[in-house]
PDB file of N, CA and C in Angstrom:
ATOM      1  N   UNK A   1      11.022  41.278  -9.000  1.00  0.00           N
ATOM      2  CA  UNK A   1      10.191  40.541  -8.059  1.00  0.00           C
ATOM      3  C   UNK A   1      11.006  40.198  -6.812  1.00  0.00           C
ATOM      4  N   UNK A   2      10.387  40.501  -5.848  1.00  0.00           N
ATOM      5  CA  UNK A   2      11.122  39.671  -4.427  1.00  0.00           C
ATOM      6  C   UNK A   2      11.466  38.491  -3.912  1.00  0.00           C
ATOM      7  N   UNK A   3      12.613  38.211  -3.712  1.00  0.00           N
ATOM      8  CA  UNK A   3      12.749  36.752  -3.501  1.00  0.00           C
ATOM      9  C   UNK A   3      12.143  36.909  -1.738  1.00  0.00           C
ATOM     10  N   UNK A   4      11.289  35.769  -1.944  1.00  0.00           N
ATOM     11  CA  UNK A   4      11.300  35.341  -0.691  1.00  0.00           C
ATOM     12  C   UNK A   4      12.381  33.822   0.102  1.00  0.00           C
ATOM     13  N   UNK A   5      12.317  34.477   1.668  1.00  0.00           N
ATOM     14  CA  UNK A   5      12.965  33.029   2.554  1.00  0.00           C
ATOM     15  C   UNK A   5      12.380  32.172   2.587  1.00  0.00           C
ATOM     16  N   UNK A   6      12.995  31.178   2.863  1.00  0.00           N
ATOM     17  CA  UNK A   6      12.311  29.993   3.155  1.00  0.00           C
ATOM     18  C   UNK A   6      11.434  30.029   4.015  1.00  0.00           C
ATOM     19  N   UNK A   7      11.472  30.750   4.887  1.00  0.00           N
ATOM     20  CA  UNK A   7      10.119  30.524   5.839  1.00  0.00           C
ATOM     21  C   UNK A   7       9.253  31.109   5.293  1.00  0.00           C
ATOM     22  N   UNK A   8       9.197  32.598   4.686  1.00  0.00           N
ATOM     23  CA  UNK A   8       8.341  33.139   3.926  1.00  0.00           C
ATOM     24  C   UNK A   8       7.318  32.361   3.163  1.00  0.00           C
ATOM     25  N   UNK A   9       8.051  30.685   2.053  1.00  0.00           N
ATOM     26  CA  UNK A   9       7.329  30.032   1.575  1.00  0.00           C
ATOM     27  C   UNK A   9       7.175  29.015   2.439  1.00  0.00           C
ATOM     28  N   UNK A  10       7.751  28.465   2.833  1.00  0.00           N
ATOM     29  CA  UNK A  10       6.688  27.678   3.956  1.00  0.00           C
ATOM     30  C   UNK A  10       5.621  27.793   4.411  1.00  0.00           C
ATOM     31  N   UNK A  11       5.424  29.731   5.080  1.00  0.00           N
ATOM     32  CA  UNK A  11       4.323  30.131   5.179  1.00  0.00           C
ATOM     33  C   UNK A  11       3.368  30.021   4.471  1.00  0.00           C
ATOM     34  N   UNK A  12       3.738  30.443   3.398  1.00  0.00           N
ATOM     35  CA  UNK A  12       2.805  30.398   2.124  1.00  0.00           C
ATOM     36  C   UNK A  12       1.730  29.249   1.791  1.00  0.00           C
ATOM     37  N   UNK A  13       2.902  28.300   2.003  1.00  0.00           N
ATOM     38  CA  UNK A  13       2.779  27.395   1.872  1.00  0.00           C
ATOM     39  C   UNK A  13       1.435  26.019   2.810  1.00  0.00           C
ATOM     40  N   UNK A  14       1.339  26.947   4.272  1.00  0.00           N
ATOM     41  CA  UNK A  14       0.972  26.129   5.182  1.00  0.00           C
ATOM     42  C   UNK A  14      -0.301  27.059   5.942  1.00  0.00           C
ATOM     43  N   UNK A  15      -0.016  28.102   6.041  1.00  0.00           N
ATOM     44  CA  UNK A  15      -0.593  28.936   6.982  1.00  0.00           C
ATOM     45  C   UNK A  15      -1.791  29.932   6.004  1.00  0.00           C
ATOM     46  N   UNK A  16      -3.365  30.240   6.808  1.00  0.00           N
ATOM     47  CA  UNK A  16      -4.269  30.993   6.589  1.00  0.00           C
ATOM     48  C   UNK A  16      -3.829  32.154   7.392  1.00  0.00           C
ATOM     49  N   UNK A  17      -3.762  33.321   7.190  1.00  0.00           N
ATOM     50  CA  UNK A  17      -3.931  34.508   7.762  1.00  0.00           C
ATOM     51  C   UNK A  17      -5.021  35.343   7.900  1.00  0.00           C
ATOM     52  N   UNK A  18      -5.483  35.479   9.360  1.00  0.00           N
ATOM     53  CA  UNK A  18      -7.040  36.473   9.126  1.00  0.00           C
ATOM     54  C   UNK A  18      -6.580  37.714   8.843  1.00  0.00           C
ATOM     55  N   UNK A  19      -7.637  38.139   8.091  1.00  0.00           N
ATOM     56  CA  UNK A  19      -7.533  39.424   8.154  1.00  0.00           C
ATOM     57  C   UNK A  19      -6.530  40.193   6.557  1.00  0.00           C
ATOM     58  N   UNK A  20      -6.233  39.106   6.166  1.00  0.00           N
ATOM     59  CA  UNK A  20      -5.236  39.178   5.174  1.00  0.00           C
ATOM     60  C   UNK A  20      -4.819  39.521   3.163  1.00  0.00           C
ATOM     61  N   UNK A  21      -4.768  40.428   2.825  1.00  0.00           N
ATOM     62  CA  UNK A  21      -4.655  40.035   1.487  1.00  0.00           C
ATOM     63  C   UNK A  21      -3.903  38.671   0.733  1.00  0.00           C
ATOM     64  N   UNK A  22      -5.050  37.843   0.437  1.00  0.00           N
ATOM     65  CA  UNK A  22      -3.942  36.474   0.204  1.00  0.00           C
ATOM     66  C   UNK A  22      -3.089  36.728  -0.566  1.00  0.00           C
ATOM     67  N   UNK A  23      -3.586  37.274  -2.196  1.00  0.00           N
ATOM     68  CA  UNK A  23      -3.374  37.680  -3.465  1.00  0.00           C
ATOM     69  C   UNK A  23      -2.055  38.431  -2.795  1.00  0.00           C
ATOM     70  N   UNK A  24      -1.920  39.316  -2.169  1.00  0.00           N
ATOM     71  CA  UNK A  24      -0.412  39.988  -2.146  1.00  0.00           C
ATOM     72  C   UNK A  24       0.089  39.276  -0.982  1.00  0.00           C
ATOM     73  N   UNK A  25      -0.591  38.393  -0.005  1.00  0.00           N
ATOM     74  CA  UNK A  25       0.605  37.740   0.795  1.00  0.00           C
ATOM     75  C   UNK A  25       1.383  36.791  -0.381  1.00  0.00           C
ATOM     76  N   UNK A  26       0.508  36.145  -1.336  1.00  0.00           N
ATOM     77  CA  UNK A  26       1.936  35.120  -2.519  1.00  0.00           C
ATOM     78  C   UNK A  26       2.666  36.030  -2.693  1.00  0.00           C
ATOM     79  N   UNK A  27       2.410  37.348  -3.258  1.00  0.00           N
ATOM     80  CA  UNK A  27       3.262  38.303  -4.106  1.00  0.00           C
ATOM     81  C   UNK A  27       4.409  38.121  -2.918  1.00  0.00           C
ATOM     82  N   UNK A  28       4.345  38.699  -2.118  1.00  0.00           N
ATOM     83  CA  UNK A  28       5.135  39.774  -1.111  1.00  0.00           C
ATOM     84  C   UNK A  28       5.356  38.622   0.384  1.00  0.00           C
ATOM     85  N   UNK A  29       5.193  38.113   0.343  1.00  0.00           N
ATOM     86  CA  UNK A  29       4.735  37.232   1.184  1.00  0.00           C
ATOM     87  C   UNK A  29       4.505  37.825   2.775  1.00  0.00           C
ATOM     88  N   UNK A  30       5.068  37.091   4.232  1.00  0.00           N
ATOM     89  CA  UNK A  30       4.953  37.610   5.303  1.00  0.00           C
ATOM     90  C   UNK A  30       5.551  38.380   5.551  1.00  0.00           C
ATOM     91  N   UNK A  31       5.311  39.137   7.043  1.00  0.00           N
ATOM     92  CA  UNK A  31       6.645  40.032   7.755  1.00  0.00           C
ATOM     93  C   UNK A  31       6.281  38.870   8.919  1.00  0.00           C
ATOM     94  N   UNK A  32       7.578  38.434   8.640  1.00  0.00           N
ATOM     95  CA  UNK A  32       8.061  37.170  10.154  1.00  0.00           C
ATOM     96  C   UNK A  32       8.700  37.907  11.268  1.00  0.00           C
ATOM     97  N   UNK A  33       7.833  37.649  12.369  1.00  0.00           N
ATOM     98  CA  UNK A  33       8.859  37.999  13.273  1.00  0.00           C
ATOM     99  C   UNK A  33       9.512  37.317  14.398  1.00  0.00           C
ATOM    100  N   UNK A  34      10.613  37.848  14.624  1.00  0.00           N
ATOM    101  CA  UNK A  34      11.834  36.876  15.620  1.00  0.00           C
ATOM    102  C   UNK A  34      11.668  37.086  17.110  1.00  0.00           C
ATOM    103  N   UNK A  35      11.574  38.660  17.154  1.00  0.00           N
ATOM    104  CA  UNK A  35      11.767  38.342  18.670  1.00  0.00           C
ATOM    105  C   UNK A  35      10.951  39.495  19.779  1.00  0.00           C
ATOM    106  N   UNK A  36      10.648  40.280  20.197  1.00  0.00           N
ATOM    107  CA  UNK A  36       9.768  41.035  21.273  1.00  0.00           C
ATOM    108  C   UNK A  36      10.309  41.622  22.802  1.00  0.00           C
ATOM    109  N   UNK A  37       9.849  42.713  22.407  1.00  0.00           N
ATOM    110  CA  UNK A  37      10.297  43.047  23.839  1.00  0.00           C
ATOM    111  C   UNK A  37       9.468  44.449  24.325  1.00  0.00           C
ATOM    112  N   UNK A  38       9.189  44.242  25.092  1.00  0.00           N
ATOM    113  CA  UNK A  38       7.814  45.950  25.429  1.00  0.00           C
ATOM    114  C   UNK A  38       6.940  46.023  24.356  1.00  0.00           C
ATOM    115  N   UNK A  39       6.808  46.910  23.940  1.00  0.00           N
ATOM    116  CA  UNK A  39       6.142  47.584  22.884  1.00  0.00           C
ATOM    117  C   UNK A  39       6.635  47.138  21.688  1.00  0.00           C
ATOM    118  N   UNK A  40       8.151  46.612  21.660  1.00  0.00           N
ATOM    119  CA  UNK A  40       8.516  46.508  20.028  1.00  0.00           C
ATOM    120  C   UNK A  40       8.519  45.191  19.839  1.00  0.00           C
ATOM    121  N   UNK A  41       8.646  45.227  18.302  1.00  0.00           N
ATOM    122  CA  UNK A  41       8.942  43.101  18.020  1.00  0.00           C
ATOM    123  C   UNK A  41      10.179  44.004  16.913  1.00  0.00           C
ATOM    124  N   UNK A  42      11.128  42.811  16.088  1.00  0.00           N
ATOM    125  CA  UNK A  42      11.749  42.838  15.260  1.00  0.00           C
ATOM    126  C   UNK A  42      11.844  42.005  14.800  1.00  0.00           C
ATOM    127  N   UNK A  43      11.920  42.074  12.923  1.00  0.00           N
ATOM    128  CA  UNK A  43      11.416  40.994  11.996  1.00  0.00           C
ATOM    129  C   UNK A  43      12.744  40.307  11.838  1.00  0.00           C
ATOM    130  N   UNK A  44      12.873  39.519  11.239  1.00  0.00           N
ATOM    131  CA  UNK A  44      13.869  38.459  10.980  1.00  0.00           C
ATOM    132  C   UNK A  44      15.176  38.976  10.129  1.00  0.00           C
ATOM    133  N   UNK A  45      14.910  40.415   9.571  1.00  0.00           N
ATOM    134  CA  UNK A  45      16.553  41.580   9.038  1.00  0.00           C
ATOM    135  C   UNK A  45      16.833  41.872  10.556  1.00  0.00           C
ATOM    136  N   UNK A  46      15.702  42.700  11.689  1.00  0.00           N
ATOM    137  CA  UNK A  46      16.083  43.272  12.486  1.00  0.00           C
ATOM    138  C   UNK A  46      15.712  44.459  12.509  1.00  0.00           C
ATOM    139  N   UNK A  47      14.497  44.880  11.696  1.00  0.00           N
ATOM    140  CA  UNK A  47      14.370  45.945  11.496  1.00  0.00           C
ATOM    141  C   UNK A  47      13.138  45.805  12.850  1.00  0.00           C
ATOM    142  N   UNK A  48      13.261  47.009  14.065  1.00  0.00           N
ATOM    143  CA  UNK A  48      12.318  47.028  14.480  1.00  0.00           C
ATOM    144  C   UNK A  48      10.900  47.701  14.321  1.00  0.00           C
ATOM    145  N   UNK A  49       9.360  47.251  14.815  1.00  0.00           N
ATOM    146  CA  UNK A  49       8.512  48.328  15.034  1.00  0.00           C
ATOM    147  C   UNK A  49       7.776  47.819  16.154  1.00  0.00           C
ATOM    148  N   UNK A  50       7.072  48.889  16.249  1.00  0.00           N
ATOM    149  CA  UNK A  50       5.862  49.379  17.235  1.00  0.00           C
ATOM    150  C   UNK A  50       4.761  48.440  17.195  1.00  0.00           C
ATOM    151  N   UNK A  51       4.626  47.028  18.342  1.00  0.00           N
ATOM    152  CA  UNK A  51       3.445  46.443  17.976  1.00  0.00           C
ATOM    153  C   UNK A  51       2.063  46.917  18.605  1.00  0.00           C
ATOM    154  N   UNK A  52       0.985  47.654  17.420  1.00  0.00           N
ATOM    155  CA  UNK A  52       0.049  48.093  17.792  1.00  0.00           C
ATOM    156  C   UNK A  52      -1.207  47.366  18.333  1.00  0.00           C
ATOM    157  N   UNK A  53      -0.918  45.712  18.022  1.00  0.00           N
ATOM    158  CA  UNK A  53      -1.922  44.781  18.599  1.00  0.00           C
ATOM    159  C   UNK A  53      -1.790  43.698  19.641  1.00  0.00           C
ATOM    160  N   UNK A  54      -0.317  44.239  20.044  1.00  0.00           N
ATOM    161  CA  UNK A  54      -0.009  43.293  21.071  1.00  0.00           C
ATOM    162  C   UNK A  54      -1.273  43.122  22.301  1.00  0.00           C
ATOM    163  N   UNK A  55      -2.061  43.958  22.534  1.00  0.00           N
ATOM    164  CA  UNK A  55      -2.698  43.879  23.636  1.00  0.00           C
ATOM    165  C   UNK A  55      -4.046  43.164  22.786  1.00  0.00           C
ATOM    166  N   UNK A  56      -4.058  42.894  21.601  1.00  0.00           N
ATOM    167  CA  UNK A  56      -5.467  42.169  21.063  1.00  0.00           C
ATOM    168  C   UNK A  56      -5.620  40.758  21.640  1.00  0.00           C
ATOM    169  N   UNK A  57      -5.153  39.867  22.109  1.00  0.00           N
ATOM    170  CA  UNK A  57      -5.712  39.051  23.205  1.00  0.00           C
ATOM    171  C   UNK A  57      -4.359  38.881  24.387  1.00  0.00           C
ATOM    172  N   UNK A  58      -3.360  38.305  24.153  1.00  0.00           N
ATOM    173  CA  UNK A  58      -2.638  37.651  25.364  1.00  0.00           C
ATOM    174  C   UNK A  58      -1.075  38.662  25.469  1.00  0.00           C
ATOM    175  N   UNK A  59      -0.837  39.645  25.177  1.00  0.00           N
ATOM    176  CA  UNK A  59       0.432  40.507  25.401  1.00  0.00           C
ATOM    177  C   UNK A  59       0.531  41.818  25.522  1.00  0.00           C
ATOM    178  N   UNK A  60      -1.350  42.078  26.354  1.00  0.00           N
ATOM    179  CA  UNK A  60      -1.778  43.358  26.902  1.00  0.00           C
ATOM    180  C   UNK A  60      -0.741  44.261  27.448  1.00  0.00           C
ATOM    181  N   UNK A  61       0.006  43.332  28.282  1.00  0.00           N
ATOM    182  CA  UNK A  61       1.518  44.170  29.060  1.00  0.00           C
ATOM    183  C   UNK A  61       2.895  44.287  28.345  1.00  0.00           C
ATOM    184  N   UNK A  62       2.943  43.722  27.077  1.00  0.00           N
ATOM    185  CA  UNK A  62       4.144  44.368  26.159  1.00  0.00           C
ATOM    186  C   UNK A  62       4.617  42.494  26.344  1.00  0.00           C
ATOM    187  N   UNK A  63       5.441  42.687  25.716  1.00  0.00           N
ATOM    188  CA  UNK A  63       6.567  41.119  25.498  1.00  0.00           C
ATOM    189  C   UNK A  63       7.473  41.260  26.152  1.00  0.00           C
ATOM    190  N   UNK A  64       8.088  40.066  26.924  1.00  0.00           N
ATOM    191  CA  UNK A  64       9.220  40.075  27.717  1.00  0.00           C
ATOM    192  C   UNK A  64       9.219  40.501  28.697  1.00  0.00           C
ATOM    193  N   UNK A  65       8.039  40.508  29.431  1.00  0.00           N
ATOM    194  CA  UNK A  65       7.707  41.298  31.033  1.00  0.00           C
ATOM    195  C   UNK A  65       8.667  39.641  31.581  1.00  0.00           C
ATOM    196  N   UNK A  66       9.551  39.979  32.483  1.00  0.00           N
ATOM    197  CA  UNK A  66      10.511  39.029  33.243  1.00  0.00           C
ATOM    198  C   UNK A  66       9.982  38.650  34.695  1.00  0.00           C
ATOM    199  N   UNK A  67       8.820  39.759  35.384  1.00  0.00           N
ATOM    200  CA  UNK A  67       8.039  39.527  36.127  1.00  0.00           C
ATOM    201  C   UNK A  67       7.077  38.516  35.593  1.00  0.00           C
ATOM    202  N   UNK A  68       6.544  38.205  33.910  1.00  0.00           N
ATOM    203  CA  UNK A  68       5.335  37.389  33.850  1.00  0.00           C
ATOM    204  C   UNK A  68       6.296  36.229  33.194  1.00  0.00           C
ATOM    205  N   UNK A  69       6.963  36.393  32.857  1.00  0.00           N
ATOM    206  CA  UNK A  69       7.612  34.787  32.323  1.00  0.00           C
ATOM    207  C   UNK A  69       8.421  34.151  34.049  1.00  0.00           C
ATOM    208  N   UNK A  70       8.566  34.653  34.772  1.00  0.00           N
ATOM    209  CA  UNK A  70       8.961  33.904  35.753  1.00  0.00           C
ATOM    210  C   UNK A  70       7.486  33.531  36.619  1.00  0.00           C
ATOM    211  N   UNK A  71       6.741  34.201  36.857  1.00  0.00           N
ATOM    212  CA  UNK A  71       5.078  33.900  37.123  1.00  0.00           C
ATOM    213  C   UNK A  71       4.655  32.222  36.741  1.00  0.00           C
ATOM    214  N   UNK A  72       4.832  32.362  34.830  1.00  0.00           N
ATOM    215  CA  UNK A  72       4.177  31.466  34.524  1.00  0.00           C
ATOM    216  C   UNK A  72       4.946  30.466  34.322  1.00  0.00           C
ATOM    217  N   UNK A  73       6.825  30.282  34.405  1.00  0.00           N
ATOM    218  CA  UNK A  73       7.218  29.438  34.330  1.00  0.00           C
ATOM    219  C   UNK A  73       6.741  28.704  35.858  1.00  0.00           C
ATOM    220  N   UNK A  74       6.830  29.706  36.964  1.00  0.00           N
ATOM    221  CA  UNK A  74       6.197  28.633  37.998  1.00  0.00           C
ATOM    222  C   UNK A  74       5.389  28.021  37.964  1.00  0.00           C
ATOM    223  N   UNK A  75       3.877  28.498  37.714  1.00  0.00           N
ATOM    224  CA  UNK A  75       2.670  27.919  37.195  1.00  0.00           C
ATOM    225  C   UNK A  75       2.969  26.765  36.356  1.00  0.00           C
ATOM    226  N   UNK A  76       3.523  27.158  35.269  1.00  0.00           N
ATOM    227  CA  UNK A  76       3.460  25.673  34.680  1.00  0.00           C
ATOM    228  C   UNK A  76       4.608  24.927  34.656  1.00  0.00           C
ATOM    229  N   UNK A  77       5.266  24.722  35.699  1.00  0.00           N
ATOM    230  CA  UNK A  77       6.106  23.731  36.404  1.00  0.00           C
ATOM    231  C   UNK A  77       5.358  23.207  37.562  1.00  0.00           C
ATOM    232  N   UNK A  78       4.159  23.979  38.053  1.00  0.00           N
ATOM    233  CA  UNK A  78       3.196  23.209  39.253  1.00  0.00           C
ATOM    234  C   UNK A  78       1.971  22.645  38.723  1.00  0.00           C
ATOM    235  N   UNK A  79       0.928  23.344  37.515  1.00  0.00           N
ATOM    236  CA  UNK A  79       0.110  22.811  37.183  1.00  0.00           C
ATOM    237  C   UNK A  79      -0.273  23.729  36.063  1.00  0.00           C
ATOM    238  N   UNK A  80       0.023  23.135  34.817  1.00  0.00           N
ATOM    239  CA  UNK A  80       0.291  23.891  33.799  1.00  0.00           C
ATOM    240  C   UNK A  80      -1.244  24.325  33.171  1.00  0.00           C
ATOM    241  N   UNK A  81      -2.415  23.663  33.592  1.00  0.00           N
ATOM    242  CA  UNK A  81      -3.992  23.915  32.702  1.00  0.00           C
ATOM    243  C   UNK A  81      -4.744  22.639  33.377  1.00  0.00           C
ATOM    244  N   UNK A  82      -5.879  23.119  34.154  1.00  0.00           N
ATOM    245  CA  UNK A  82      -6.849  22.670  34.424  1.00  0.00           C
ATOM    246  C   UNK A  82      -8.192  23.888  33.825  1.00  0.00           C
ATOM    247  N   UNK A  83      -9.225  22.585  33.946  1.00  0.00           N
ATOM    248  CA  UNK A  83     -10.131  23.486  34.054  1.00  0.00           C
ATOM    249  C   UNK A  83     -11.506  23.860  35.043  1.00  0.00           C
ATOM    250  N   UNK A  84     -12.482  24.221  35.036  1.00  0.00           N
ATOM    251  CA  UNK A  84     -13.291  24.604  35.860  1.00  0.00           C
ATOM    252  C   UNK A  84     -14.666  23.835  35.661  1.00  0.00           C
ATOM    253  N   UNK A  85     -14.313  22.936  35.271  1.00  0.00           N
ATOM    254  CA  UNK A  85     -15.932  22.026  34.694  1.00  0.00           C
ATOM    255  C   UNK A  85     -16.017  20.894  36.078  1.00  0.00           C
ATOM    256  N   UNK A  86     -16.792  20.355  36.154  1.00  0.00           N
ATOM    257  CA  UNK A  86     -17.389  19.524  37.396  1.00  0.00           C
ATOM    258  C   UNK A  86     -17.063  19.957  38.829  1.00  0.00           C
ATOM    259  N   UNK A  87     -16.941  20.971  38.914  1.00  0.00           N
ATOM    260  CA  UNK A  87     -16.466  21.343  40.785  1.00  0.00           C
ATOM    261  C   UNK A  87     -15.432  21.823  40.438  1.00  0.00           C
ATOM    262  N   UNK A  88     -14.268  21.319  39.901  1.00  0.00           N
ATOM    263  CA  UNK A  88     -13.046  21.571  40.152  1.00  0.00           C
ATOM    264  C   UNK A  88     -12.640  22.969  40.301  1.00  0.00           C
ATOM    265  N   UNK A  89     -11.199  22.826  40.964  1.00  0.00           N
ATOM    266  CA  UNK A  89     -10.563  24.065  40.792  1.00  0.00           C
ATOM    267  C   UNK A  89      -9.603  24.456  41.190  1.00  0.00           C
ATOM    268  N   UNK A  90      -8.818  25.653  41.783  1.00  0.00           N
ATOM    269  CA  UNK A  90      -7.209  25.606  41.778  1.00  0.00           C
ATOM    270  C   UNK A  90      -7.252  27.287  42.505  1.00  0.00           C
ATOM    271  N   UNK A  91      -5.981  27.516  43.142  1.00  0.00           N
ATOM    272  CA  UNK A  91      -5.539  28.745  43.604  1.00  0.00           C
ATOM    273  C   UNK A  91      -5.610  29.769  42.701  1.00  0.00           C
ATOM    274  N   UNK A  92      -4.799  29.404  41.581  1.00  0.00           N
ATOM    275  CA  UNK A  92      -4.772  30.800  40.723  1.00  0.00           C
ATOM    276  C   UNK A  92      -6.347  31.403  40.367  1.00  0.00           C
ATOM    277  N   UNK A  93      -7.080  30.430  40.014  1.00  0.00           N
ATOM    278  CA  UNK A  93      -8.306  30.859  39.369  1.00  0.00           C
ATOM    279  C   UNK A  93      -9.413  31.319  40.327  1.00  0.00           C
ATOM    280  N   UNK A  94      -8.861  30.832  41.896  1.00  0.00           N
ATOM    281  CA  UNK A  94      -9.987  31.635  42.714  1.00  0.00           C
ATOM    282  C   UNK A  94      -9.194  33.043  43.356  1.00  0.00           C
ATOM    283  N   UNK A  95      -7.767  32.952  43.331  1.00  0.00           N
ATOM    284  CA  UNK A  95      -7.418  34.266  43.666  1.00  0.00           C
ATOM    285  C   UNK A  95      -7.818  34.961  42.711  1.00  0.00           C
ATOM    286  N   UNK A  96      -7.418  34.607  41.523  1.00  0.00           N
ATOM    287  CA  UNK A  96      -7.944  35.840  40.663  1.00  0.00           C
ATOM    288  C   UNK A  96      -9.417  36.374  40.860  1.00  0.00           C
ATOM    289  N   UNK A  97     -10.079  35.528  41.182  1.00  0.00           N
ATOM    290  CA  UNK A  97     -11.667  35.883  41.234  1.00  0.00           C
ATOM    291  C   UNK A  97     -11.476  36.662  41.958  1.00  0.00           C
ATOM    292  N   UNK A  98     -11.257  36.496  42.950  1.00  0.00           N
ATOM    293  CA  UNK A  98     -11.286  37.368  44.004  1.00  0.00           C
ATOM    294  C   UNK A  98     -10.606  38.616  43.877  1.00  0.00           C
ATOM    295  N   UNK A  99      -9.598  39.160  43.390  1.00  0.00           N
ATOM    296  CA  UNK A  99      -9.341  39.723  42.855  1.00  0.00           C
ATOM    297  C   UNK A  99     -10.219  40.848  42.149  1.00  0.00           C
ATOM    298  N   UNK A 100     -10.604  40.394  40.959  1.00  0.00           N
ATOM    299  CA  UNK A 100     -11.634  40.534  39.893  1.00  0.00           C
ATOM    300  C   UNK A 100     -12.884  41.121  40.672  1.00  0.00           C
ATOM    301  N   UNK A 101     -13.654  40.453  41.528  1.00  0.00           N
ATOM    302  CA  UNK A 101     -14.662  40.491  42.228  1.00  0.00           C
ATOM    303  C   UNK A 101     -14.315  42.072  42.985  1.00  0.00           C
ATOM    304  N   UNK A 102     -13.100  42.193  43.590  1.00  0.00           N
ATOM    305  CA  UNK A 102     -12.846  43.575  44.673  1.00  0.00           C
ATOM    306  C   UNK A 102     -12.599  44.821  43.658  1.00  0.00           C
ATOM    307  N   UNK A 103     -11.890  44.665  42.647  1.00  0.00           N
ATOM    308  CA  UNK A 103     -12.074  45.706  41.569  1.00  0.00           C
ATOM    309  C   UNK A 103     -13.070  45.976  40.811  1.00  0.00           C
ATOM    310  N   UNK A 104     -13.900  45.121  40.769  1.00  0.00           N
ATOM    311  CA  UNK A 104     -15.384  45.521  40.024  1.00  0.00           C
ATOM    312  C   UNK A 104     -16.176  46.676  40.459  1.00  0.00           C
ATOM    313  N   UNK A 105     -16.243  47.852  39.784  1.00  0.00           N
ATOM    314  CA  UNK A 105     -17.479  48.601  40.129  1.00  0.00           C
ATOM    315  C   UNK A 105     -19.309  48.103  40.393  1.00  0.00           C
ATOM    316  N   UNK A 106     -19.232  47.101  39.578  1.00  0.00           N
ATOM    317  CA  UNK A 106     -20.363  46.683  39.897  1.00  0.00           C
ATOM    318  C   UNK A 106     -20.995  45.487  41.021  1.00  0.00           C
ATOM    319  N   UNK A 107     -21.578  45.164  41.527  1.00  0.00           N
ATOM    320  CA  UNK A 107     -21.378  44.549  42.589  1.00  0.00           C
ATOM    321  C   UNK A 107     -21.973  42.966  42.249  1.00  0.00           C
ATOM    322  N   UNK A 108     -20.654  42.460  42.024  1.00  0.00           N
ATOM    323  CA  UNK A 108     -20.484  40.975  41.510  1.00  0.00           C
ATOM    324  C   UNK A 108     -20.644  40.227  42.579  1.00  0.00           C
ATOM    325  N   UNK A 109     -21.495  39.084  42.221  1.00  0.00           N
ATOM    326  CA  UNK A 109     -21.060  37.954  42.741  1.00  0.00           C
ATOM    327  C   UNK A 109     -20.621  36.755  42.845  1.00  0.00           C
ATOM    328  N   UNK A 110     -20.038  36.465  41.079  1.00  0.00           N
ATOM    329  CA  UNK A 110     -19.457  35.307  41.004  1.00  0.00           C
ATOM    330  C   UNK A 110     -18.341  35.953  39.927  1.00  0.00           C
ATOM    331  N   UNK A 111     -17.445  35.490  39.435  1.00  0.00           N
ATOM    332  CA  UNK A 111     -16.897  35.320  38.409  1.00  0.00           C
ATOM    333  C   UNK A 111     -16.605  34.199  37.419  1.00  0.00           C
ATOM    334  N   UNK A 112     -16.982  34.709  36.447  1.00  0.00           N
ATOM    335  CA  UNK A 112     -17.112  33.332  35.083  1.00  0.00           C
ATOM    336  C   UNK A 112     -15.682  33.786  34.367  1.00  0.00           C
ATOM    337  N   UNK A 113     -15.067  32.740  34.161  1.00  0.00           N
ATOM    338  CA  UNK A 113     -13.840  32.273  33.421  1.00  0.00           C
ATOM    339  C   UNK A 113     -14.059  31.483  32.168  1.00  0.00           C
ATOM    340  N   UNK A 114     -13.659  32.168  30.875  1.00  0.00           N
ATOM    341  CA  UNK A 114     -13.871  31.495  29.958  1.00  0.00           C
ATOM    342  C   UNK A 114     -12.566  31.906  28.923  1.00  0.00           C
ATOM    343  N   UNK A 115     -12.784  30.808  28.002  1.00  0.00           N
ATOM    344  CA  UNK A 115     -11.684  30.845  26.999  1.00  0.00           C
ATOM    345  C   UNK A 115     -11.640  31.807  25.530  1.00  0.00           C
ATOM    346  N   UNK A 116     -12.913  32.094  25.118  1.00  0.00           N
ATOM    347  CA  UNK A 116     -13.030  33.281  23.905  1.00  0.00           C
ATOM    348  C   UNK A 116     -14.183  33.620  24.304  1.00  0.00           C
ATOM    349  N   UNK A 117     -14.381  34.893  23.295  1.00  0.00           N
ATOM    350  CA  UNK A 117     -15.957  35.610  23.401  1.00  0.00           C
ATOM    351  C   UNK A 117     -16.627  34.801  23.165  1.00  0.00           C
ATOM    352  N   UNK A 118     -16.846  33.447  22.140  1.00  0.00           N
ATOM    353  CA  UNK A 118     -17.804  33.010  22.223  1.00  0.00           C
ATOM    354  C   UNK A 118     -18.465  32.448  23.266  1.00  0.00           C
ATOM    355  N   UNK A 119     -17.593  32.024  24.354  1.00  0.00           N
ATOM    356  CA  UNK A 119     -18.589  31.857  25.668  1.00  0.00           C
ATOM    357  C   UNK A 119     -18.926  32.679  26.504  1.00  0.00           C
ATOM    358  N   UNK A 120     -18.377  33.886  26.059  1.00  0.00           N
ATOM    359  CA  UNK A 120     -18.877  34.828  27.366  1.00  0.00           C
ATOM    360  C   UNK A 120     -20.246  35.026  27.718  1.00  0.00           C
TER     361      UNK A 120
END
């Protein structure tokens, strides 16, 4: 049988996984990983692979883009999360519109900003 790490049971211990065989996550437990960079991550031996879902919501452009961590360390050293409810609003979120709006094939005229599919 495999010994698992401590974080392994911690996990176990704390965390739901979607998508997941529970029954063999006890057995076998997680693949933890440490660290990212482009396309690859590497687990906590060091063994690297190929992450095929990085682009499934927020790491469309690979991990460790040094262009987007200096981006957003600015951002959120100026104004880390507002949102768009009563009037409000902010530079980033209307440049982007605008943005958004000039690349559209279809001929937009507003852009809606939201947080998951369920509001789209």
């Amino acid at each position: 049988m495999k010994t698992l790490s401590n974080s392994a049971m911690r996990d176990i211990e704390v965390l739901l996984h979607p998508t997941t065989n529970l029954a063999a996550h006890r057995t076998h437990g997680p693949l933890i990983l440490d660290r990212a960079e482009g396309v690859h991550v590497w687990d906590t031996n060091g063994k690297r692979y190929i992450e095929g879902l990085a682009g499934l919501w927020c790491a469309a452009l690979g991990y460790g883009n040094q262009e987007l961590v200096e981006t957003a360390r600015e951002q959120m050293s100026r104004l880390s999360f507002t949102h768009l409810f009563g009037g409000r609003s902010h530079e980033p979120a209307i440049e982007l519109a605008e943005k958004l709006k000039e690349l559209s094939p279809a001929p937009t005229s507003k852009v809606f900003f939201t947080s998951s599919g369920s509001e789209a």
